[in-house]
C-alpha atoms as a PDB file:
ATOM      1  CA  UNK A   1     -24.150 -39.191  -6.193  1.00  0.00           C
ATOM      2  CA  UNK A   2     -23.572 -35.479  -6.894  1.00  0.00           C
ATOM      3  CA  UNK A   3     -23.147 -34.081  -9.783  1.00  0.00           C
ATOM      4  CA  UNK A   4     -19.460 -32.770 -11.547  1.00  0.00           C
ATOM      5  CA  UNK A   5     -19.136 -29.187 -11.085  1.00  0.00           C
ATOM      6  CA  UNK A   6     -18.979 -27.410 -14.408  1.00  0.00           C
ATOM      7  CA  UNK A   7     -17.425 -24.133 -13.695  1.00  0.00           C
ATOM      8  CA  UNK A   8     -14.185 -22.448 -12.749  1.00  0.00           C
ATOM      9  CA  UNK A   9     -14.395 -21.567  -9.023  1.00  0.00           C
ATOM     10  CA  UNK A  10     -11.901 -19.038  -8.932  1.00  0.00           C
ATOM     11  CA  UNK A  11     -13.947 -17.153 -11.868  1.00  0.00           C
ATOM     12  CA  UNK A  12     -17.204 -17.371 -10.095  1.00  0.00           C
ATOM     13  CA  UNK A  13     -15.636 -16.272  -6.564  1.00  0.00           C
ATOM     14  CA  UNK A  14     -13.783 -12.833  -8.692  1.00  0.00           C
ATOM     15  CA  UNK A  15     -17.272 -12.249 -10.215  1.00  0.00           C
ATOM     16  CA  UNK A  16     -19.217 -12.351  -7.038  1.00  0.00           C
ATOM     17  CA  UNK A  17     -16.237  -9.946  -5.623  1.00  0.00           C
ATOM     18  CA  UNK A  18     -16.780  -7.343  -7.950  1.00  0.00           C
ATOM     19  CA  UNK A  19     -20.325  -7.610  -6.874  1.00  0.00           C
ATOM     20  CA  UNK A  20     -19.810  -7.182  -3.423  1.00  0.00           C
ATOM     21  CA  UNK A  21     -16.994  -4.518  -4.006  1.00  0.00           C
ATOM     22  CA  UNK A  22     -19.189  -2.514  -5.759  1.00  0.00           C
ATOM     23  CA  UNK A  23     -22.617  -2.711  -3.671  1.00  0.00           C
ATOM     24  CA  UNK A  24     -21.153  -4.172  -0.224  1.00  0.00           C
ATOM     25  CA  UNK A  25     -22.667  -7.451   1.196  1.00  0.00           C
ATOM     26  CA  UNK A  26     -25.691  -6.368   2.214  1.00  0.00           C
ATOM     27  CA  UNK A  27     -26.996  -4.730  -1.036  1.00  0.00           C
ATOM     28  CA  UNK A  28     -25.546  -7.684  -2.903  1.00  0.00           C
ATOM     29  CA  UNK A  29     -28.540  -9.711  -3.898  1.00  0.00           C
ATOM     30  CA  UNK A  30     -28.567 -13.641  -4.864  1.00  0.00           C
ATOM     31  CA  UNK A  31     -29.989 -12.678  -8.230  1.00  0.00           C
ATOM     32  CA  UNK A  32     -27.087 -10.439  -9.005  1.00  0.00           C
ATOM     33  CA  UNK A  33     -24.535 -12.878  -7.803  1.00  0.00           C
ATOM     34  CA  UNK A  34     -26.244 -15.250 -10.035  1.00  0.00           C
ATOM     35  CA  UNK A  35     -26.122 -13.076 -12.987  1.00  0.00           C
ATOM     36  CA  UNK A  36     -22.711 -12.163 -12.526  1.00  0.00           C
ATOM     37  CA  UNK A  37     -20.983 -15.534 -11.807  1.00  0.00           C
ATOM     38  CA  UNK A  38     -23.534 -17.729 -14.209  1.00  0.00           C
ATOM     39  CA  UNK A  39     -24.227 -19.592 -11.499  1.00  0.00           C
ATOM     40  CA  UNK A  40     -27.738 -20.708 -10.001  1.00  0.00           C
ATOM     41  CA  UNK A  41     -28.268 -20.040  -6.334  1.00  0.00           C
ATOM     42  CA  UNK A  42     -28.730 -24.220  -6.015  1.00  0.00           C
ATOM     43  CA  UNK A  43     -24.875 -23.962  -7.361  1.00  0.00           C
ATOM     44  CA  UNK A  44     -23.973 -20.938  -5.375  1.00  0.00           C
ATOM     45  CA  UNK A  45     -25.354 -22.753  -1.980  1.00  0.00           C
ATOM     46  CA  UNK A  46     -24.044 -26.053  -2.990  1.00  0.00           C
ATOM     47  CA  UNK A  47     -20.332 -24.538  -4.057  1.00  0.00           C
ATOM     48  CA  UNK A  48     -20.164 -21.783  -1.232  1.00  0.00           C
ATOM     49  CA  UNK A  49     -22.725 -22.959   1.469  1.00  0.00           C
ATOM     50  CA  UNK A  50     -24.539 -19.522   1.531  1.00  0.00           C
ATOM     51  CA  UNK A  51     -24.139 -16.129   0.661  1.00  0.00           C
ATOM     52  CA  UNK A  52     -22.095 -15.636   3.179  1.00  0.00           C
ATOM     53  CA  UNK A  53     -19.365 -18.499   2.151  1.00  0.00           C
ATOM     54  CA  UNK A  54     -19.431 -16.634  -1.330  1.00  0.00           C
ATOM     55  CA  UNK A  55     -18.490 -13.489   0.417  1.00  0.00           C
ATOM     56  CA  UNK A  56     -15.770 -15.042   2.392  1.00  0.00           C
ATOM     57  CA  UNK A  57     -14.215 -16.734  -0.091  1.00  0.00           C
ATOM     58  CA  UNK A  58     -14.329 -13.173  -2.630  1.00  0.00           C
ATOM     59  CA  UNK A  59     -12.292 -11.444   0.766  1.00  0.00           C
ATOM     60  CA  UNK A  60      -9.881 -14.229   0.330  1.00  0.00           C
ATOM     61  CA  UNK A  61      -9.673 -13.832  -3.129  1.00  0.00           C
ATOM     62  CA  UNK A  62      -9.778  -9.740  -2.854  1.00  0.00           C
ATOM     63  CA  UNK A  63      -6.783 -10.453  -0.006  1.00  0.00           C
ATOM     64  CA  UNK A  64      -4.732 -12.989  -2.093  1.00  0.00           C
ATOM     65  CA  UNK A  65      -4.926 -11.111  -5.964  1.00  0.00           C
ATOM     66  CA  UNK A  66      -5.549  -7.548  -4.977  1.00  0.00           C
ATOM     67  CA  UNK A  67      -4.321  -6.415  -1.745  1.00  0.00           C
ATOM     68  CA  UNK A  68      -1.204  -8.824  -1.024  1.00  0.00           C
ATOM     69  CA  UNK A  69       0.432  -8.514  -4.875  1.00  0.00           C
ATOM     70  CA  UNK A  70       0.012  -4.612  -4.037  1.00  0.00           C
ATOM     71  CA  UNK A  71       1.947  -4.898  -0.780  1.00  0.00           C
ATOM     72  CA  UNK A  72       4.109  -7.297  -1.763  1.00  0.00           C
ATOM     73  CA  UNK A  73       7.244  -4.578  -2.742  1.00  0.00           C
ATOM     74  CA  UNK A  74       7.161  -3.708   0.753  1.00  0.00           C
ATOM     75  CA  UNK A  75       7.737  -7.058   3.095  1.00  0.00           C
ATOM     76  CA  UNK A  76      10.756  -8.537   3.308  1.00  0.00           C
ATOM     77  CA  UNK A  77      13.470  -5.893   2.348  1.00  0.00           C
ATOM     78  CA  UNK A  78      12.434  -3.404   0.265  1.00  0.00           C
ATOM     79  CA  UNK A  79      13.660  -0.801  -1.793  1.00  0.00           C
ATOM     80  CA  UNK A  80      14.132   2.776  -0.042  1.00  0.00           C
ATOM     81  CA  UNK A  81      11.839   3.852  -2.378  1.00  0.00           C
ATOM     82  CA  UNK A  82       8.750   0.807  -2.223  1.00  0.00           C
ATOM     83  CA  UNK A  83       6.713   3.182   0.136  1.00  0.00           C
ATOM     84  CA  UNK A  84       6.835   5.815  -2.075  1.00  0.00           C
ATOM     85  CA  UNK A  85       5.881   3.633  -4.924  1.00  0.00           C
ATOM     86  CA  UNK A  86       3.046   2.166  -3.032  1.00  0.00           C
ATOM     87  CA  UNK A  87       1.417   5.657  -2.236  1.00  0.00           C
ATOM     88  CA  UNK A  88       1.939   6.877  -5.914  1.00  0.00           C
ATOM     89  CA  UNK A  89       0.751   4.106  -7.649  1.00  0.00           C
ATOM     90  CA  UNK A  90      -2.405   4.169  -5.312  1.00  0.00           C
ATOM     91  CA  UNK A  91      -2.511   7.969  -6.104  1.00  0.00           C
ATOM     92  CA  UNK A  92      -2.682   7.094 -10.205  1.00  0.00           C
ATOM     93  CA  UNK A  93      -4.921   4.533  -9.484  1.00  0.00           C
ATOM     94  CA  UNK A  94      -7.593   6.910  -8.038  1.00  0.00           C
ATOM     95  CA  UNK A  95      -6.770   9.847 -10.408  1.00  0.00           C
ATOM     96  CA  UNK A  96      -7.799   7.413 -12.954  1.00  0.00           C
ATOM     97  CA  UNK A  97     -11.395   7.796 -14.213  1.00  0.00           C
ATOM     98  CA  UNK A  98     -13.044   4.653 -14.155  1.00  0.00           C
ATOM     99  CA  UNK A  99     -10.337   2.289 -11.644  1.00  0.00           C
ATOM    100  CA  UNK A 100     -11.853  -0.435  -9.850  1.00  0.00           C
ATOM    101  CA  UNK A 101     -10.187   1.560  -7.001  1.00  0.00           C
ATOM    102  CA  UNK A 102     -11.739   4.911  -7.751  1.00  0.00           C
ATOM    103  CA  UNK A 103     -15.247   3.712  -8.167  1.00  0.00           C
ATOM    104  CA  UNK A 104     -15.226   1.032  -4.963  1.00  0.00           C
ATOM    105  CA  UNK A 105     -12.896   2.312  -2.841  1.00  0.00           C
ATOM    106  CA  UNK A 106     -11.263  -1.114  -0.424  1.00  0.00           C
ATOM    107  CA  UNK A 107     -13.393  -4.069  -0.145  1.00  0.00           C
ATOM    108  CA  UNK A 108     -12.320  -4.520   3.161  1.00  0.00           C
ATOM    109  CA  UNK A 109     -12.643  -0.797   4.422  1.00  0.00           C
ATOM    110  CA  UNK A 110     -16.307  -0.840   2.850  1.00  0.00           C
ATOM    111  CA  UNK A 111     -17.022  -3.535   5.013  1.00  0.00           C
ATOM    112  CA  UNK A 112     -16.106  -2.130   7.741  1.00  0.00           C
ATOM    113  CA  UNK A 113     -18.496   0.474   7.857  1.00  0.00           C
ATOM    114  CA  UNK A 114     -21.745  -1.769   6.832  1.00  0.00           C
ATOM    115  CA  UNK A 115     -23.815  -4.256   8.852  1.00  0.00           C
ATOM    116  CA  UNK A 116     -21.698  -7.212   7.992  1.00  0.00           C
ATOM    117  CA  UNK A 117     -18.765  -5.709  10.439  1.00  0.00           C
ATOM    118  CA  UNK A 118     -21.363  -6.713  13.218  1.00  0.00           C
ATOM    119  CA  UNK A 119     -20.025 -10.306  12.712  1.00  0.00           C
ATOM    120  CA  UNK A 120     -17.195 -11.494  14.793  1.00  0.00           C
ATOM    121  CA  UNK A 121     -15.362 -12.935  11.839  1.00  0.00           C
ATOM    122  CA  UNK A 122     -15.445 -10.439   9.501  1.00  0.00           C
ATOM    123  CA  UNK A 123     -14.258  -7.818  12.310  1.00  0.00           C
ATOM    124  CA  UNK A 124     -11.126 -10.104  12.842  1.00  0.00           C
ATOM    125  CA  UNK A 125     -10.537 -10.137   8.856  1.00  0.00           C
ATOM    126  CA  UNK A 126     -10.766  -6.497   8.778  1.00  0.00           C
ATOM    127  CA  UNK A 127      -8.445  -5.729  11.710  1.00  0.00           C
ATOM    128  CA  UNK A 128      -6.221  -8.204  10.230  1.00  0.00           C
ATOM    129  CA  UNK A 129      -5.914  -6.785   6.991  1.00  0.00           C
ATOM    130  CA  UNK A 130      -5.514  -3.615   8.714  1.00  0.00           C
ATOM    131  CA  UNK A 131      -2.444  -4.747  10.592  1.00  0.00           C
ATOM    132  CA  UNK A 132      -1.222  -6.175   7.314  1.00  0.00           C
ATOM    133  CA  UNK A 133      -1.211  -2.731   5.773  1.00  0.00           C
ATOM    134  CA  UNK A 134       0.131  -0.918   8.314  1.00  0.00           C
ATOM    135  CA  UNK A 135       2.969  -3.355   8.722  1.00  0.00           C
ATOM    136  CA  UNK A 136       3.619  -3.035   4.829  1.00  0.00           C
ATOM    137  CA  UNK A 137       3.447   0.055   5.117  1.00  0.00           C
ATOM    138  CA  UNK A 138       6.280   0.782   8.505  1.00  0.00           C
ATOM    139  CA  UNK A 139       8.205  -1.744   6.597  1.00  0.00           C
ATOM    140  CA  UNK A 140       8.663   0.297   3.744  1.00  0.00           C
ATOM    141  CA  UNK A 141       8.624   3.641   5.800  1.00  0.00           C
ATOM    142  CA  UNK A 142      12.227   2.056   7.637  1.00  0.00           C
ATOM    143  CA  UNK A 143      13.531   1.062   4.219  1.00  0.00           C
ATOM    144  CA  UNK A 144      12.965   4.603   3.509  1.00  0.00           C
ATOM    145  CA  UNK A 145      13.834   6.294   6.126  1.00  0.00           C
ATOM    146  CA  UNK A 146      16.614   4.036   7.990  1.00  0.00           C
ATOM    147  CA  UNK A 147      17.836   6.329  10.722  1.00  0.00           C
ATOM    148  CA  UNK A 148      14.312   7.416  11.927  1.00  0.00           C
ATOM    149  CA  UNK A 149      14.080   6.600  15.638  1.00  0.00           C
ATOM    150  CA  UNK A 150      11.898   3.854  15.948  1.00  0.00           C
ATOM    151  CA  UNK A 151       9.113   5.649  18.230  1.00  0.00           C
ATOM    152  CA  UNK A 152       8.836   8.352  15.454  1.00  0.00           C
ATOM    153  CA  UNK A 153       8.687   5.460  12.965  1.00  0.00           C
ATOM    154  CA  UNK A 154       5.608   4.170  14.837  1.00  0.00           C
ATOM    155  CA  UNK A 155       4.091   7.189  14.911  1.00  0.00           C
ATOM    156  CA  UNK A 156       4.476   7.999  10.749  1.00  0.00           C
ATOM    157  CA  UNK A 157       3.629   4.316  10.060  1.00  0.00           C
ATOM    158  CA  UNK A 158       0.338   5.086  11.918  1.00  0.00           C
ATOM    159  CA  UNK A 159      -0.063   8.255  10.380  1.00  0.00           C
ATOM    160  CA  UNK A 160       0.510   6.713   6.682  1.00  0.00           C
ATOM    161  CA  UNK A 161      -1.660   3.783   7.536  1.00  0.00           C
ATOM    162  CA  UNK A 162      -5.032   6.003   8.851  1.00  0.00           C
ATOM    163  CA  UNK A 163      -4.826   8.190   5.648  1.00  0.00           C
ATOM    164  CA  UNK A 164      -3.864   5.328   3.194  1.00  0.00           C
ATOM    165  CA  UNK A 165      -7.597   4.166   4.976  1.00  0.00           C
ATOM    166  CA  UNK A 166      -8.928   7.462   4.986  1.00  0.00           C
ATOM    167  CA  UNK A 167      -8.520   7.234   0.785  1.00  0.00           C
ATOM    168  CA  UNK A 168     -10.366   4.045   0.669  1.00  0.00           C
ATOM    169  CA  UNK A 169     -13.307   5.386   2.440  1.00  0.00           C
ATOM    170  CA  UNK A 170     -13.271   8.564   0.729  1.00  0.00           C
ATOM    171  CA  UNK A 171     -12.823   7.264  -3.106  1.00  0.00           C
ATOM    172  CA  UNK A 172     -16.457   6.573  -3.939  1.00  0.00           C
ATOM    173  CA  UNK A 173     -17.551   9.579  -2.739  1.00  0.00           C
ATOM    174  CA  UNK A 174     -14.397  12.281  -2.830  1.00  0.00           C
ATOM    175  CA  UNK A 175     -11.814  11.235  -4.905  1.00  0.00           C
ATOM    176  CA  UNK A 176     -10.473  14.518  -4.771  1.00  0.00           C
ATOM    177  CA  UNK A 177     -10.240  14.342  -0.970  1.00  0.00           C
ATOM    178  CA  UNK A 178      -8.800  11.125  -1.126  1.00  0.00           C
ATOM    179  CA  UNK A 179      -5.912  12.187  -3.316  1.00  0.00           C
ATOM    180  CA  UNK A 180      -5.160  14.669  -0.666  1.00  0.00           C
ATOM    181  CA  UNK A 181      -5.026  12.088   2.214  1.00  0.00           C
ATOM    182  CA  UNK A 182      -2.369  10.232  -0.158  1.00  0.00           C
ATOM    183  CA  UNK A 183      -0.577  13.435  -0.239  1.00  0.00           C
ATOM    184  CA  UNK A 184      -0.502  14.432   3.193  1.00  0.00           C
ATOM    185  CA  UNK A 185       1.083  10.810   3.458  1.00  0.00           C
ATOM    186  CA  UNK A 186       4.041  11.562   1.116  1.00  0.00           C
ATOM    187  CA  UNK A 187       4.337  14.895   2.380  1.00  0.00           C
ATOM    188  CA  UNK A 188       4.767  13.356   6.286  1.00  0.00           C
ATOM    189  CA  UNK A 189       7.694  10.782   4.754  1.00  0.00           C
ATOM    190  CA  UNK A 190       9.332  13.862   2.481  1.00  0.00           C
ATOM    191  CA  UNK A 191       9.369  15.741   5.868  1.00  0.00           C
ATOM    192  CA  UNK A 192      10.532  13.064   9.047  1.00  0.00           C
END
C-alpha cells in the first residue's frame, strides 16, 4: 500500500512554475524544484512521474490561473474597450519594477525558444496558446472596432498578436523595448 499524500498539489505545481518561469525547463534543476515545492524528488516522481510531468502540469496551471483569467474580458462579447484594457494592463504590468511579468517574460513564449520546444507536445501547447491569444485578441479588436472589414481585421489581429509576443520575449531583457511593441499595438487599433 502507498502512502497518503501530505501536500497540496496545486501549491507544489505553482511553486515548481515559478521555477520554471523564471529559469526555463532546462535550467530548472530537481534540487530547486525540491526546495521550492518542499517536496522530495521520490514525491516529485511519484506525484508528477518526472520532471517533465511537473512541467506539464505548471503549463496547465500557468494556462488555467495566469493566461486564461487575463484573456478572459475578451471571449465571448466583450466590451469595445477589453482590447484596450488587455494591452494597458499588460503595459503597467511590465512598467512595474519587480512583476512576475517584467522579470520572466511568458512561460509559454520562453519555451518556445529553449530546447524543450524540440518536443512534439510542447510545440502543440505553444502553438495552441498562441492561437488562443490571437483569437482573444481579434475578438476584442471587432468589439472595438465593429465596422473594420474583416480582411483588415485579420491583418491587425496578427499584427497585435506578434507584438503582444514580441513583449514577452523582450521583457527579461528590454523592458523598455517591450513597452514599445505594446505601443505600436495601441497605436495600430487608435489608427484602423
Amino acid at each position: 500500500m502507498g502512502r497518503t499524500q501530505t501536500f497540496d498539489t496545486a501549491e507544489a505545481v505553482r511553486s515548481a512554475r515559478a521555477v520554471f518561469w523564471r529559469h526555463g525547463y532546462e535550467a530548472a534543476s530537481v534540487p530547486a524544484l525540491e526546495a521550492a515545492t518542499g517536496l522530495r524528488r521520490s514525491s516529485i516522481y511519484h506525484a508528477f512521474g518526472s520532471k517533465r510531468g511537473l512541467f506539464d502540469a505548471a503549463v496547465e496551471s500557468y494556462l488555467d490561473e495566469i493566461v486564461r483569467p487575463r484573456l478572459a474580458p475578451l471571449t465571448g462579447t466583450p466590451n469595445p474597450d477589453a482590447v484596450l484594457d488587455y494591452l494597458t494592463g499588460l503595459r503597467e504590468a511590465l512598467e512595474r519594477a519587480g512583476s512576475v511579468i517584467a522579470a520572466n517574460g511568458c512561460l509559454l513564449i520562453n519555451a518556445a525558444g529553449a530546447d524543450i520546444a524540440d518536443d512534439a507536445a510542447v510545440r502543440e501547447t505553444i502553438t495552441a496558446y498562441r492561437a488562443e491569444l490571437g483569437a482573444a485578441i481579434g475578438n476584442g479588436i471587432r468589439a472595438h472596432l465593429a465596422d473594420l472589414p474583416e480582411a483588415d481585421a485579420k491583418r491587425l489581429t496578427e499584427t497585435v498578436t506578434a507584438l503582444v509576443v514580441a513583449a514577452y520575449a523582450l521583457a527579461r531583457v528590454d523592458t523598455v523595448s517591450a513597452v514599445h511593441s505594446l505601443d505600436a499595438a495601441l497605436d495600430l487599433i487608435g489608427r484602423a
